[in-house]
PDB file of N, CA and C in Angstrom:
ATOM      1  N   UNK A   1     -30.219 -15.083 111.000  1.00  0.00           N
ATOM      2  CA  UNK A   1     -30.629 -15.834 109.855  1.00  0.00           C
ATOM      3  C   UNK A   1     -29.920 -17.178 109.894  1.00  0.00           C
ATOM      4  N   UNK A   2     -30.515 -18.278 109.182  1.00  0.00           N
ATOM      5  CA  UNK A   2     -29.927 -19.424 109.637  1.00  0.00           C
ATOM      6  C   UNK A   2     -30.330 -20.347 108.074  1.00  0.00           C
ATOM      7  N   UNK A   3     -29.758 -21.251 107.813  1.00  0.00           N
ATOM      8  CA  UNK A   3     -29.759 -21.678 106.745  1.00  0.00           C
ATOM      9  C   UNK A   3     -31.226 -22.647 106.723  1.00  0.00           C
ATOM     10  N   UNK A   4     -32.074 -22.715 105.371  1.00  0.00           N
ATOM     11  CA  UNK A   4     -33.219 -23.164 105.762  1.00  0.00           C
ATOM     12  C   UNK A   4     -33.059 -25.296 106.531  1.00  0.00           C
ATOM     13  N   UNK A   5     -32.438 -25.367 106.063  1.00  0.00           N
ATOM     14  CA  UNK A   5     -32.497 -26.938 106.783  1.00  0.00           C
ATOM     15  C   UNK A   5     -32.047 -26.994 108.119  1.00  0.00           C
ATOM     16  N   UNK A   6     -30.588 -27.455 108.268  1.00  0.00           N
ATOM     17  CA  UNK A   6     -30.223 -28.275 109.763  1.00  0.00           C
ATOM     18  C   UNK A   6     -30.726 -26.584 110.257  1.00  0.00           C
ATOM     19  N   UNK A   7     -29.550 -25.752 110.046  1.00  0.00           N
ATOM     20  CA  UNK A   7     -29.705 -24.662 111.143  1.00  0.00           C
ATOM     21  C   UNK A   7     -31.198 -24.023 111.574  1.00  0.00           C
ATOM     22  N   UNK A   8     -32.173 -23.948 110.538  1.00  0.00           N
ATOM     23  CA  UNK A   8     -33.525 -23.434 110.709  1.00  0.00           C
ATOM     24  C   UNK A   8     -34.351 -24.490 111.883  1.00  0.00           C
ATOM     25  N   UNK A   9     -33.724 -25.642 111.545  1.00  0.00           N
ATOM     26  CA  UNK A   9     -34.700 -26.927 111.951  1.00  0.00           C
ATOM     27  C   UNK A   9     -34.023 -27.063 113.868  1.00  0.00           C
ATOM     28  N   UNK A  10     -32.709 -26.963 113.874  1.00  0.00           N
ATOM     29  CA  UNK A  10     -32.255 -26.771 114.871  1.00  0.00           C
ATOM     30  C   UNK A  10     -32.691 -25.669 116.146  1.00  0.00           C
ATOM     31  N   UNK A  11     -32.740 -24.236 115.559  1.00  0.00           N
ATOM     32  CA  UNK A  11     -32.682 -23.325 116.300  1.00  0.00           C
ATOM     33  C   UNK A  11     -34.286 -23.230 116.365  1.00  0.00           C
ATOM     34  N   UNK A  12     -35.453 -23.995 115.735  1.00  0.00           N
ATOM     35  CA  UNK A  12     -36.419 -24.059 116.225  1.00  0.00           C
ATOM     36  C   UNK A  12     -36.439 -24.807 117.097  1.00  0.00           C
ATOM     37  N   UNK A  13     -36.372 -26.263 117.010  1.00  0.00           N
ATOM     38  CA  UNK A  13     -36.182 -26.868 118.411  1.00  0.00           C
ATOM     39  C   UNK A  13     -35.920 -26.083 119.743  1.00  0.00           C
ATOM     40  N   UNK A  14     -34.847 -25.161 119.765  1.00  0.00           N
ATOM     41  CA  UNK A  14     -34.469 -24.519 120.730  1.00  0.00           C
ATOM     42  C   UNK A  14     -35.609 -23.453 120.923  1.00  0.00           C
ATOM     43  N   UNK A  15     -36.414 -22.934 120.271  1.00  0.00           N
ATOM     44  CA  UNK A  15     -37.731 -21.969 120.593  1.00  0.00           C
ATOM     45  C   UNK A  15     -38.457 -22.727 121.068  1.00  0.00           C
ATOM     46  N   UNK A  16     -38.593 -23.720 120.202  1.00  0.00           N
ATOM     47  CA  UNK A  16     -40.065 -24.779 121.098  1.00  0.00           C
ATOM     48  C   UNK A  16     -39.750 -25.198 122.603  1.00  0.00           C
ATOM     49  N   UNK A  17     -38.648 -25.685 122.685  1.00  0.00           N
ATOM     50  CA  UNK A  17     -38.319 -26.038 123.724  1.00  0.00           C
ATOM     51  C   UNK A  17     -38.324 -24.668 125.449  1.00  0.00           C
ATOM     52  N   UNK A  18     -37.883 -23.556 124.547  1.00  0.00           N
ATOM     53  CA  UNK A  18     -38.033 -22.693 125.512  1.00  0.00           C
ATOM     54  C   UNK A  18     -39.336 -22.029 125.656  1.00  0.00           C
ATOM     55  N   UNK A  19     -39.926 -22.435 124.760  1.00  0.00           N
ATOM     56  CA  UNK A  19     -41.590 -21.574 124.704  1.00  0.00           C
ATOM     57  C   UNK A  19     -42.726 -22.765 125.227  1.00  0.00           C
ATOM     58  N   UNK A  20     -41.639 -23.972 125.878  1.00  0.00           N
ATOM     59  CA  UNK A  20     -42.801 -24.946 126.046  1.00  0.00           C
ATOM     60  C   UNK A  20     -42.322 -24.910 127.980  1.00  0.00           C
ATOM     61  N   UNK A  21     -41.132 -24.390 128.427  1.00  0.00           N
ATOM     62  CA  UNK A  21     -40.581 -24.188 129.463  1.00  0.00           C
ATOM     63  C   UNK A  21     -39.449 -25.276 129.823  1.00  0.00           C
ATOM     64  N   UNK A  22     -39.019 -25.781 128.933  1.00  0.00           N
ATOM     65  CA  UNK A  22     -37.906 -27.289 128.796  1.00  0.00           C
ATOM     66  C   UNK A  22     -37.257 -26.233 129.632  1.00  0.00           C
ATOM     67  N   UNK A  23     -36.551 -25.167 129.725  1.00  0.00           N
ATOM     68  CA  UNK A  23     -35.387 -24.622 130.742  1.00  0.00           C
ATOM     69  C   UNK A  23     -35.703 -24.287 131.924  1.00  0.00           C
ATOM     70  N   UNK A  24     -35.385 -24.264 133.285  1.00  0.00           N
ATOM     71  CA  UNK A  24     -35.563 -23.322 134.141  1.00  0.00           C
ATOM     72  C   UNK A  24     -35.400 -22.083 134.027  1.00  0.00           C
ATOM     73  N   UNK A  25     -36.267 -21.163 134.994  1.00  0.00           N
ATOM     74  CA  UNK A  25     -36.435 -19.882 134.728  1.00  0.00           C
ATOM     75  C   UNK A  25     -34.995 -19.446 134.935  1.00  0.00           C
ATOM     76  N   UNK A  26     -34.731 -18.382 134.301  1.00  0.00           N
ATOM     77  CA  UNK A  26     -33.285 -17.107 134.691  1.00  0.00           C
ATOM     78  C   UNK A  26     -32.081 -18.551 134.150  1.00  0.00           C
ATOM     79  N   UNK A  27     -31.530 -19.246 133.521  1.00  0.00           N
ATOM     80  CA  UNK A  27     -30.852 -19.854 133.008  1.00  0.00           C
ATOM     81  C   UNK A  27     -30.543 -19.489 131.537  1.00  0.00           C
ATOM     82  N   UNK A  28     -29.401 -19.538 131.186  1.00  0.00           N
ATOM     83  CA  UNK A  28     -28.936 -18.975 130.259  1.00  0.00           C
ATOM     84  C   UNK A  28     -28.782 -20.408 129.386  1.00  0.00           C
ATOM     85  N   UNK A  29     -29.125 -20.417 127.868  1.00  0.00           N
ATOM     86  CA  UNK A  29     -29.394 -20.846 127.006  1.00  0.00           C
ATOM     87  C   UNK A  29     -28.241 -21.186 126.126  1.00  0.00           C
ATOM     88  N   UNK A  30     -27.704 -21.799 125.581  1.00  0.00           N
ATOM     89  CA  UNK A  30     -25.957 -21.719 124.538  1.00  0.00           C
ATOM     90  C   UNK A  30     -26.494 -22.623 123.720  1.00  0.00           C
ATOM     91  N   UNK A  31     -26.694 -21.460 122.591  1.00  0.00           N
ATOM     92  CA  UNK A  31     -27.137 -22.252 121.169  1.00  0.00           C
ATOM     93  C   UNK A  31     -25.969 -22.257 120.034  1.00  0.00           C
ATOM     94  N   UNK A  32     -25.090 -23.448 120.226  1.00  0.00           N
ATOM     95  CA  UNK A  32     -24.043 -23.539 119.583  1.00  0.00           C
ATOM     96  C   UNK A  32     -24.083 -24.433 118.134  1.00  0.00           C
ATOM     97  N   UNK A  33     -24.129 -23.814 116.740  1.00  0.00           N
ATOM     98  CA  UNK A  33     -24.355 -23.929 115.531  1.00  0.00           C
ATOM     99  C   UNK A  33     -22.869 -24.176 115.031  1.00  0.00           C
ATOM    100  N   UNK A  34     -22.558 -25.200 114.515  1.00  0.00           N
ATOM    101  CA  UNK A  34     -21.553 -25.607 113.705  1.00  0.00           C
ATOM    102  C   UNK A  34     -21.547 -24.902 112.356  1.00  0.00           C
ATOM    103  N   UNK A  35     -22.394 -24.740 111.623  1.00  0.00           N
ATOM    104  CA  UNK A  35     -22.240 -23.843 110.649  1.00  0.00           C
ATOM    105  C   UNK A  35     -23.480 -24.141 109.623  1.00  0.00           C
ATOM    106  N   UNK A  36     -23.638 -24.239 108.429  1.00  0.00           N
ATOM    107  CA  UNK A  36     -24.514 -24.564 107.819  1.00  0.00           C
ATOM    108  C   UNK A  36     -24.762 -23.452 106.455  1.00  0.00           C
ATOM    109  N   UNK A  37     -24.228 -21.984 107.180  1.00  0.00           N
ATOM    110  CA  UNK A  37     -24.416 -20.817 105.899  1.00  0.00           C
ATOM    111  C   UNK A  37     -24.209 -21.115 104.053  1.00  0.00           C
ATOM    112  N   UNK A  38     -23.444 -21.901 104.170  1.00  0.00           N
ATOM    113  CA  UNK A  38     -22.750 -22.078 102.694  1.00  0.00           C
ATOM    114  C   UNK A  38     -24.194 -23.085 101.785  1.00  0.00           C
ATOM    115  N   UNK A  39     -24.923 -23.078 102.991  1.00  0.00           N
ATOM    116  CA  UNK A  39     -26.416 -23.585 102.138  1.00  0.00           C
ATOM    117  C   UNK A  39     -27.298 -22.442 101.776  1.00  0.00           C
ATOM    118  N   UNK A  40     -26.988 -21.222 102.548  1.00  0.00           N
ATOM    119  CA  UNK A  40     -27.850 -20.175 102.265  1.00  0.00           C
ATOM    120  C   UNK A  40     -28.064 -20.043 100.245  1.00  0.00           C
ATOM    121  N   UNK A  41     -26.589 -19.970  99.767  1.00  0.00           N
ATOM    122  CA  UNK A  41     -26.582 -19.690  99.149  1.00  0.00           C
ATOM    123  C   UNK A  41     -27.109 -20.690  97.477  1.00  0.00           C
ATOM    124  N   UNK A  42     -27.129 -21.804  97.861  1.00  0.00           N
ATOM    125  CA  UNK A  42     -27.627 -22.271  97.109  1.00  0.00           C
ATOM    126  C   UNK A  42     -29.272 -22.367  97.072  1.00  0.00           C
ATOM    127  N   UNK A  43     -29.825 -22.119  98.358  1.00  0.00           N
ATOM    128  CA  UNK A  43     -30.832 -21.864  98.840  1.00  0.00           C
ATOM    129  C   UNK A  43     -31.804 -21.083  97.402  1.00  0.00           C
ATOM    130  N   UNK A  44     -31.093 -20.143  97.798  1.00  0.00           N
ATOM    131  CA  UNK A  44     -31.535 -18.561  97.361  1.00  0.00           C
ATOM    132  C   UNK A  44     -31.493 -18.942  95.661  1.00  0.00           C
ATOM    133  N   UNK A  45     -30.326 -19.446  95.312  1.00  0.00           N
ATOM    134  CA  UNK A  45     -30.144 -20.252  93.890  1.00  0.00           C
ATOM    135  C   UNK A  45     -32.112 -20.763  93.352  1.00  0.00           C
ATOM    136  N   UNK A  46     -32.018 -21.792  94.254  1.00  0.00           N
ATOM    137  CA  UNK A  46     -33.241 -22.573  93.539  1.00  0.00           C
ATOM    138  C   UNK A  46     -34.674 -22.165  93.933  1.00  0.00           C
ATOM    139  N   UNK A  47     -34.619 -20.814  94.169  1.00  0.00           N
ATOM    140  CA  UNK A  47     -35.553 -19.828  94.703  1.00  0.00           C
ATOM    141  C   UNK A  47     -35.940 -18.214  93.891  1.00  0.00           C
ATOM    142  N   UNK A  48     -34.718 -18.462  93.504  1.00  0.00           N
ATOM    143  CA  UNK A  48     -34.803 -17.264  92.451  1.00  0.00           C
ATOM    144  C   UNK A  48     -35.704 -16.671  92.104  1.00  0.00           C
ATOM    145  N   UNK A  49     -36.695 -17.412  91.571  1.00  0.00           N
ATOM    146  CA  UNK A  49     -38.000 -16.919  90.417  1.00  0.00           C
ATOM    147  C   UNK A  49     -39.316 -16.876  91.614  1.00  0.00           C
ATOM    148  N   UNK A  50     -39.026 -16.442  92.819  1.00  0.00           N
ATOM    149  CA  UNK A  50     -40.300 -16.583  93.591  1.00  0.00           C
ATOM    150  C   UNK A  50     -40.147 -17.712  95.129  1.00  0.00           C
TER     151      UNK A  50
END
């Protein structure tokens, strides 16, 4: 799970990119996230009702 902005917006990039073939085959991937969670929660705040 990933917080809906940077981290959501980020770790898609990294799908598109591998689902478009940006990597060589059998190469290992390092998807390194600084953090972003402490948005989850306000997230969920202004979401409440639906």
């Amino acid at each position: 799970m990933t917080d809906p902005v940077y981290g959501g917006k980020s770790i898609q990039g990294v799908i598109d990119l591998t689902r478009k073939g940006s990597f060589p085959k059998g190469v290992t991937v390092l998807y390194a996230h600084p953090g972003g969670a402490p948005a989850l929660n306000g997230h969920s705040y202004f979401n409440k009702d639906g």
